[in-house]
Protein backbone atom coordinates (compact mmCIF):
# COMPACT_ATOMS: atom_id res chain seq x y z
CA UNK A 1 8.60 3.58 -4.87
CA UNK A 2 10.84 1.14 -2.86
CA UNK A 3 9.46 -0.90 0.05
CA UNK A 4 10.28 -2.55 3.08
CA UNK A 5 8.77 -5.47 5.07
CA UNK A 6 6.30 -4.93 7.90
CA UNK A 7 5.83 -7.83 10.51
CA UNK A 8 2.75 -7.33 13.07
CA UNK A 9 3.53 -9.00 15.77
CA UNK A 10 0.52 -10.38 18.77
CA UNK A 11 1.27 -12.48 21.95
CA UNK A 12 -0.56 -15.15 19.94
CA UNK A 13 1.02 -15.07 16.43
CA UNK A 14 2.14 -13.18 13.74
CA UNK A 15 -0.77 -11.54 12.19
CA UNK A 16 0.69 -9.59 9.42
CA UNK A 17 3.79 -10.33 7.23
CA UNK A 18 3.74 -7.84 4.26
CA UNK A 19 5.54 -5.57 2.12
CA UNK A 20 4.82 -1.75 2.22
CA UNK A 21 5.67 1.64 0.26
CA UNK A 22 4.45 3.57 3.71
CA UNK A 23 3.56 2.69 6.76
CA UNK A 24 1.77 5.74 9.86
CA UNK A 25 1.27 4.31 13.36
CA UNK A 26 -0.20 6.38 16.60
CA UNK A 27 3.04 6.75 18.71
CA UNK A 28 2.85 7.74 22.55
CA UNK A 29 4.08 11.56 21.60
CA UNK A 30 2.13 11.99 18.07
CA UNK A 31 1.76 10.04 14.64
CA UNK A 32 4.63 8.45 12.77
CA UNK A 33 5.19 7.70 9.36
CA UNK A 34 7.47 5.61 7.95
CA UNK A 35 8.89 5.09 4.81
CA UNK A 36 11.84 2.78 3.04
CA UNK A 37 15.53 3.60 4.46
CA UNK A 38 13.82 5.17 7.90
CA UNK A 39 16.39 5.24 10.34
CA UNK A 40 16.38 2.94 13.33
CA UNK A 41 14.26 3.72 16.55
CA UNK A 42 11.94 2.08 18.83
CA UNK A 43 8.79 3.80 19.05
CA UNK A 44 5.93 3.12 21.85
CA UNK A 45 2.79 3.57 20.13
CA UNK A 46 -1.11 3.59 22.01
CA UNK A 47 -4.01 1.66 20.49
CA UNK A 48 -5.44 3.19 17.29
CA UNK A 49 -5.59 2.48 13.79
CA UNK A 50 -1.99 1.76 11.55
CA UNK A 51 -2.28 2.20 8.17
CA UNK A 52 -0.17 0.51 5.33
CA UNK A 53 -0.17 1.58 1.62
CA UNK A 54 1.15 0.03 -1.42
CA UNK A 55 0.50 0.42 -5.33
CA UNK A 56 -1.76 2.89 -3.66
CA UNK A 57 -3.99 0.50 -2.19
CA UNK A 58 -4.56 1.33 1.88
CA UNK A 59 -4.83 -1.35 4.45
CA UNK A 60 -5.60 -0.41 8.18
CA UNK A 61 -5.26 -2.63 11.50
CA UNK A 62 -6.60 -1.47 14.24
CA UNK A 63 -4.23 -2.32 16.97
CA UNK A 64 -3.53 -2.31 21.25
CA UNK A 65 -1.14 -0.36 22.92
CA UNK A 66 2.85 -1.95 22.44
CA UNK A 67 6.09 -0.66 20.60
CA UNK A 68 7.32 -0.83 17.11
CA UNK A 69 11.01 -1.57 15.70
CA UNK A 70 12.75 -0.01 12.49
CA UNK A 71 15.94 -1.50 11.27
CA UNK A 72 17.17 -2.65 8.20
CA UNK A 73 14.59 -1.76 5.82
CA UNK A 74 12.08 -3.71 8.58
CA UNK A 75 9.71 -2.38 10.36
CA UNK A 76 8.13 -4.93 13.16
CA UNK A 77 4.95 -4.13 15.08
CA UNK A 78 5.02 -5.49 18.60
CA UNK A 79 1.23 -4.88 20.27
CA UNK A 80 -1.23 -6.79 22.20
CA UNK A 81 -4.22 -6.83 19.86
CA UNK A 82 -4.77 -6.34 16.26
CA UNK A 83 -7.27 -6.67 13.64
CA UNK A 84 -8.29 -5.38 10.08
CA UNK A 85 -10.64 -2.74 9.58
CA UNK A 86 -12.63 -3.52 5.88
């Protein structure tokens, strides 16, 4: 499966910089998920959990309310928290 790059960004610093087969975030008007070649959008999402798999392996962040970006095979995460859930 192809992948694209996924950038979570905080007012602090990036927090994640990764590669990803799929990517589902909590948007404002329901769940989105996100795969290689999405068209671009700007999405407002609400704090919850986003989840990011690849070679099967699942990693979630749980993450404040902000707005994401798709374009060019990037996907970056604009919010104002964000941490990992083990």
């Amino acid at each position: 499966m192809k992948t694209f790059t996924v950038n979570i960004y905080t007012p602090e610093a990036l927090v994640v910089s990764e590669e990803a087969e799929y990517v589902s975030v909590p948007g404002a008007d329901g769940s989105y998920g996100l795969m290689y070649n999405h068209l671009p959008c700007v999405i407002a999402l609400i704090a919850g959990d986003t989840e990011m798999a690849l070679n099967g392996e699942r990693t979630v962040f749980r993450c404040g309310e902000g707005f994401l970006e798709v374009r060019d095979n990037r996907v970056n995460i604009f919010v104002n928290t964000c941490t990992e859930v083990k």
